[in-house]
N, C-alpha and C. Protein backbone atom coordinates (compact mmCIF):
# COMPACT_ATOMS: atom_id res chain seq x y z
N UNK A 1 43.35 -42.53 -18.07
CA UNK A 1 42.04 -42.70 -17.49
C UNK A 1 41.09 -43.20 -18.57
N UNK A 2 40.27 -44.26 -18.12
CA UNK A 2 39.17 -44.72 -19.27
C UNK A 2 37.79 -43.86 -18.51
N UNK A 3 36.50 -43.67 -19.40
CA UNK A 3 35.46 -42.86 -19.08
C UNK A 3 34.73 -43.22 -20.32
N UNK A 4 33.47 -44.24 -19.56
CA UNK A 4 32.21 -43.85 -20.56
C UNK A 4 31.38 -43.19 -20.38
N UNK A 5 30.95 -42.35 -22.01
CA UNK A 5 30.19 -41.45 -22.02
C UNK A 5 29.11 -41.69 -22.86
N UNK A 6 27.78 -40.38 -22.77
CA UNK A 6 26.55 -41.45 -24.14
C UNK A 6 27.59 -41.66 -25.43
N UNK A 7 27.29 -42.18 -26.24
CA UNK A 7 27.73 -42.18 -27.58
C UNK A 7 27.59 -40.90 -28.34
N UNK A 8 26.80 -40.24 -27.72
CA UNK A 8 26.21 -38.84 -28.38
C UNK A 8 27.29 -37.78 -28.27
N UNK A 9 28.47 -38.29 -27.16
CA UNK A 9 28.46 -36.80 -27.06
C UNK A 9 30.83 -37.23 -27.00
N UNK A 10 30.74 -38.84 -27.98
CA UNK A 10 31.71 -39.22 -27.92
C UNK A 10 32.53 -39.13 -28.61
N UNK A 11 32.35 -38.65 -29.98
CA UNK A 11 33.76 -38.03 -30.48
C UNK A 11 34.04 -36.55 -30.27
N UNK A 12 33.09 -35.96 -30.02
CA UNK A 12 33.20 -34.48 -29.39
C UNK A 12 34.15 -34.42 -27.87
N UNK A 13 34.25 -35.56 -27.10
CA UNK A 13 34.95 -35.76 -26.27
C UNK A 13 36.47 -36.19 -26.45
N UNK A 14 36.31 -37.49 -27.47
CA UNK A 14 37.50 -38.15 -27.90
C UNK A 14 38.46 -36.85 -28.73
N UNK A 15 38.12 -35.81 -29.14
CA UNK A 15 38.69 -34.90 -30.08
C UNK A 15 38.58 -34.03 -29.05
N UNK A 16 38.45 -33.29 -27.95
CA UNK A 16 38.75 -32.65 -27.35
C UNK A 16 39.56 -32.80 -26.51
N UNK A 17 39.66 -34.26 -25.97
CA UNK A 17 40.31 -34.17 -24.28
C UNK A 17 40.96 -35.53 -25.18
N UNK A 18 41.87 -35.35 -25.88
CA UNK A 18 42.46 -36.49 -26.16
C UNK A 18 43.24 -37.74 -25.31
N UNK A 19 43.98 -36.94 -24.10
CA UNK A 19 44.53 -37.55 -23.28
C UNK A 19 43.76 -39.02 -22.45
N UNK A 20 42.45 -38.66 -22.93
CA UNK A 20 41.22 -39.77 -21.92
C UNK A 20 40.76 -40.68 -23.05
N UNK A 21 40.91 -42.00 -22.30
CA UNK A 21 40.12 -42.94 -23.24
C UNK A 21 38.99 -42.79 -23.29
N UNK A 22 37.91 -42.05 -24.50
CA UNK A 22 36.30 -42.62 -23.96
C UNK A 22 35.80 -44.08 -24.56
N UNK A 23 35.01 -44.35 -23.93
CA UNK A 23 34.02 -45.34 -24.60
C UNK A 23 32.64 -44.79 -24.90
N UNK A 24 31.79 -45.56 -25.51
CA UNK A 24 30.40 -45.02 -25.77
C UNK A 24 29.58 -46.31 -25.16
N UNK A 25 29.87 -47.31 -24.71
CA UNK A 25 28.99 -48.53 -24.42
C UNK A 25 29.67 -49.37 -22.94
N UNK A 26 28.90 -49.18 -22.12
CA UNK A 26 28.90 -50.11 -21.32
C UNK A 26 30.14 -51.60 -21.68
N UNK A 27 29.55 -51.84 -22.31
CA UNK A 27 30.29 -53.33 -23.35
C UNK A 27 31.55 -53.14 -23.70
N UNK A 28 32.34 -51.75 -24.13
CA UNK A 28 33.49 -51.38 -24.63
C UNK A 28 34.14 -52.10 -23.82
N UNK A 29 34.06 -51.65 -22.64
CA UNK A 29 35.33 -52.00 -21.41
C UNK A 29 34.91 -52.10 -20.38
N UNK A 30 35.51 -52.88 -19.57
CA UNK A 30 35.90 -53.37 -18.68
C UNK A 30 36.83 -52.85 -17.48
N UNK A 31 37.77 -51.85 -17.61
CA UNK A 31 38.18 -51.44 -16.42
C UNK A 31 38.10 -49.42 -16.82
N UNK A 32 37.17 -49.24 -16.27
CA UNK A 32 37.11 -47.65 -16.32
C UNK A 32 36.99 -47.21 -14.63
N UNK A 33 37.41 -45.82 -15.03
CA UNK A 33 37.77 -44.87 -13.76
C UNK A 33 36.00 -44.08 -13.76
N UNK A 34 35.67 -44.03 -14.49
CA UNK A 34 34.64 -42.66 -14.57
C UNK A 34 33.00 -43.13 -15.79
N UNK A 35 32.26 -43.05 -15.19
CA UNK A 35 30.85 -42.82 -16.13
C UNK A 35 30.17 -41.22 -16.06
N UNK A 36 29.73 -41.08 -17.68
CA UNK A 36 29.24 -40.18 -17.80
C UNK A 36 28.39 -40.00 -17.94
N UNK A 37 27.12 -40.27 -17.88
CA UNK A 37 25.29 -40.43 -18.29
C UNK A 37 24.12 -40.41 -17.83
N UNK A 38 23.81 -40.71 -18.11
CA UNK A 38 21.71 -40.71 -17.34
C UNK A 38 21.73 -42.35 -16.56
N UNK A 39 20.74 -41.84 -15.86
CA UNK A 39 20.68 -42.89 -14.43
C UNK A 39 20.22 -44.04 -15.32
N UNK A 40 20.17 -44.18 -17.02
CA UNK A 40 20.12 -45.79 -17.13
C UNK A 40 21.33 -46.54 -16.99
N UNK A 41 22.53 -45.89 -16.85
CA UNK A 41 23.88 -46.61 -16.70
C UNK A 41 24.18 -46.65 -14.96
N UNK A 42 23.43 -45.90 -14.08
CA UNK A 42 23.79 -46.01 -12.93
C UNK A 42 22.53 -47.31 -11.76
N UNK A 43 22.94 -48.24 -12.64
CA UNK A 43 22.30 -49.33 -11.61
C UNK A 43 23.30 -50.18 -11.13
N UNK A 44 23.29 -50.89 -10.35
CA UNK A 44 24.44 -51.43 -9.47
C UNK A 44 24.77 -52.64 -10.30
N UNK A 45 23.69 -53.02 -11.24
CA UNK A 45 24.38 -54.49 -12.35
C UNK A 45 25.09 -54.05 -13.21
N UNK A 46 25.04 -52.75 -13.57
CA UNK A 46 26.10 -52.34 -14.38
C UNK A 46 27.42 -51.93 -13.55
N UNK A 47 26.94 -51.05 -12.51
CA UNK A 47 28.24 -50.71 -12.21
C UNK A 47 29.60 -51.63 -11.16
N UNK A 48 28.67 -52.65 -11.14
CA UNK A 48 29.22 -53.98 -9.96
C UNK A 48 29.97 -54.42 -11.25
N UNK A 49 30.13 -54.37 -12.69
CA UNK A 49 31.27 -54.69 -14.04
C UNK A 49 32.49 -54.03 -13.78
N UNK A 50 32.57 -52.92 -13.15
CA UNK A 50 33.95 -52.05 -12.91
C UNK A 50 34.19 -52.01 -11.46
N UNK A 51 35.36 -52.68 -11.03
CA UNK A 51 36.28 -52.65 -9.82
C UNK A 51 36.86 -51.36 -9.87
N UNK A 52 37.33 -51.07 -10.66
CA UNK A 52 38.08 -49.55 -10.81
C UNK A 52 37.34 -48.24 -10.65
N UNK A 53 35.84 -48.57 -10.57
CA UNK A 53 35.41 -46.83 -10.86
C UNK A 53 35.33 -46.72 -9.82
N UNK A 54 35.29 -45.14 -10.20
CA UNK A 54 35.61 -44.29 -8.50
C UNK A 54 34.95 -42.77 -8.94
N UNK A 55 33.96 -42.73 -10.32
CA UNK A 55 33.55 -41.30 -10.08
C UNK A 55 32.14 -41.65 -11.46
N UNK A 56 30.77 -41.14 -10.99
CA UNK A 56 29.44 -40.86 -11.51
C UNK A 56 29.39 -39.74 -12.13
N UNK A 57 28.96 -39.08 -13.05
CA UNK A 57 28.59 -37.99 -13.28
C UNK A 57 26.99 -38.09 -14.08
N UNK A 58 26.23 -38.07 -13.02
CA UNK A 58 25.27 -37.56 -13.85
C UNK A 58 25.12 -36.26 -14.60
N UNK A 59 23.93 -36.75 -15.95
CA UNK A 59 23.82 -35.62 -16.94
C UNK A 59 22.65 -34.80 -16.49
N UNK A 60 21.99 -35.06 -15.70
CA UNK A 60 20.78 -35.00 -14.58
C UNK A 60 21.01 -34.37 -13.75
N UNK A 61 19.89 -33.23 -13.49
CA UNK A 61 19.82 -32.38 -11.79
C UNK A 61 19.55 -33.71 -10.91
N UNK A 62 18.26 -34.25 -11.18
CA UNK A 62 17.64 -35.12 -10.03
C UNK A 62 18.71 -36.57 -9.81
N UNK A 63 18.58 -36.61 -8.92
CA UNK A 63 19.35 -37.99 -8.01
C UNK A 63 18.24 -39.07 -7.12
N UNK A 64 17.48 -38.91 -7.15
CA UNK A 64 16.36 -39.20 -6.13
C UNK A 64 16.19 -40.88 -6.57
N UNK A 65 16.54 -41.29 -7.57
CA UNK A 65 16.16 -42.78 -7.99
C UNK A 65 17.49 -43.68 -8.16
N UNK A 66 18.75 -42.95 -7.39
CA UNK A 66 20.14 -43.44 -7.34
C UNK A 66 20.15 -44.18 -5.92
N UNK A 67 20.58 -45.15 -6.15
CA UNK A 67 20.59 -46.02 -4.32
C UNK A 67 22.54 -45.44 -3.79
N UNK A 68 21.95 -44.54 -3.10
CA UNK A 68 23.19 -43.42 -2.63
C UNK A 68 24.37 -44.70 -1.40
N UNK A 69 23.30 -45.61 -0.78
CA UNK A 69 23.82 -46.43 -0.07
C UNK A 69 25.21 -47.01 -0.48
N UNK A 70 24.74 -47.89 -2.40
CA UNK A 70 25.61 -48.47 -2.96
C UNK A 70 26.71 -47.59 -2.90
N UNK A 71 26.86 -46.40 -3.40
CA UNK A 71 27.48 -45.17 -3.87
C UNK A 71 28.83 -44.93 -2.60
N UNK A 72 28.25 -45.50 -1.55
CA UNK A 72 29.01 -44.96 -0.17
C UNK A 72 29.70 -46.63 0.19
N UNK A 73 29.06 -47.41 -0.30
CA UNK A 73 29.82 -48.85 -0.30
C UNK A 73 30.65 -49.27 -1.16
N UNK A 74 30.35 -48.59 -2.20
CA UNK A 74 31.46 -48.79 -3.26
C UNK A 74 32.87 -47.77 -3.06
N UNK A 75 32.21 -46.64 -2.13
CA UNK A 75 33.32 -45.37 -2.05
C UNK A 75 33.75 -44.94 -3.98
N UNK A 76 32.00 -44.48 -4.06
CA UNK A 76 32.04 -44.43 -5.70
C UNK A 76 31.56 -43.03 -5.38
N UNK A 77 32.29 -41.57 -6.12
CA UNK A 77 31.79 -40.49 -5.97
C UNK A 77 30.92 -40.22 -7.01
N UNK A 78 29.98 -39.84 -6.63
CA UNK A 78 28.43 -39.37 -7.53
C UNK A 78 28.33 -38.23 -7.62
N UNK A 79 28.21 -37.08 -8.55
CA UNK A 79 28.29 -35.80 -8.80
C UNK A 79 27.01 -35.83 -10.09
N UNK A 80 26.45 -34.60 -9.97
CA UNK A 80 24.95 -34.59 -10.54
C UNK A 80 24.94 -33.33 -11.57
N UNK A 81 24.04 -32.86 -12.29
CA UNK A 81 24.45 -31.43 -12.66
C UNK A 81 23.07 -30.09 -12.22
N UNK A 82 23.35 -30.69 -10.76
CA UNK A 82 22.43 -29.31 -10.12
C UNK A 82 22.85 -27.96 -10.83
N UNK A 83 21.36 -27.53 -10.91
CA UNK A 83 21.03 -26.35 -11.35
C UNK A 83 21.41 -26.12 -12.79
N UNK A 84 21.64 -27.41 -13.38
CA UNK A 84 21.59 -27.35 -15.06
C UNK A 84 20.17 -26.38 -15.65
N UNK A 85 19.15 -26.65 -14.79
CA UNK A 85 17.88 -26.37 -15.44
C UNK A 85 17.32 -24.89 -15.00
N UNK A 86 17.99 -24.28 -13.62
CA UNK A 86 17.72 -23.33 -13.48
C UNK A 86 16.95 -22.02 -14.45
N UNK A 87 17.80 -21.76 -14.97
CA UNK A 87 17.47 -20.48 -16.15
C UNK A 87 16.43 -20.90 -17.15
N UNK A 88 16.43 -22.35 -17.85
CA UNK A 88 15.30 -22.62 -18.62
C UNK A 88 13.82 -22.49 -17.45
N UNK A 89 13.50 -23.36 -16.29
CA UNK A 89 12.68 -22.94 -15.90
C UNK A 89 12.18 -21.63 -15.55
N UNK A 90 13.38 -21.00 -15.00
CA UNK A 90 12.89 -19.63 -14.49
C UNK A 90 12.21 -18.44 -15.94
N UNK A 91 12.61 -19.08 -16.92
CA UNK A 91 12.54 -18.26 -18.27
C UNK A 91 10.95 -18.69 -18.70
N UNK A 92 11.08 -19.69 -18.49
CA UNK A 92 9.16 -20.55 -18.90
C UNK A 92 7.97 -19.97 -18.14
N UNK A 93 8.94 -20.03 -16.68
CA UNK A 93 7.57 -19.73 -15.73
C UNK A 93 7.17 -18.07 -15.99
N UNK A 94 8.41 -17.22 -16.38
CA UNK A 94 8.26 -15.84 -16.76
C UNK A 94 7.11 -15.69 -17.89
C-alpha cells in the first residue's frame, strides 16, 4: 500500500508501520491507496492525480469545506477525526 502523509509525521510512520510505503508530498507519487492530512491536500485537483485512491483521512474534526459529492463519485472513503478535540475543549471551558 502507498499513503501520503504531512512530512511531519513521516518517518515516525515509515519506522513504525514499515510494511506501508509513505510519502510526504503530493509530488512523490503517483499511484497511492490512502491520504493522510489537512483539507489542503483534499481538493479534487489534487486528488483527480490518483486513480487508485480509495481512502481520506482527515487530521481534522471539521469536514464542512470537503465537497462530499466528489467523495461519493470517486467512491473515495473520507474518515475525519471526530471528537479529537473533545477533552481539550471541555477542559478550557472548565
Amino acid at each position: 500500500m502507498k499513503v501520503i502523509i504531512l512530512e511531519q509525521f513521516l518517518e515516525f510512520a515509515k519506522k513504525e508501520i514499515p510494511d506501508i510505503e509513505f510519502y510526504g508530498s503530493v509530488d512523490e507519487c503517483k499511484e497511492v491507496e490512502a491520504i493522510i492530512g489537512y483539507y489542503n491536500f483534499i481538493k479534487p485537483e489534487i486528488l483527480d492525480r490518483f486513480q487508485n485512491l480509495k481512502w481520506v483521512q482527515l487530521l481534522s474534526a471539521g469536514y464542512d469545506h470537503i465537497d462530499l459529492n466528489y467523495f461519493k463519485k470517486r467512491n473515495i472513503t473520507l474518515t475525519n477525526a471526530r471528537g479529537i478535540y473533545s477533552i481539550p475543549i471541555a477542559e478550557d471551558v472548565v
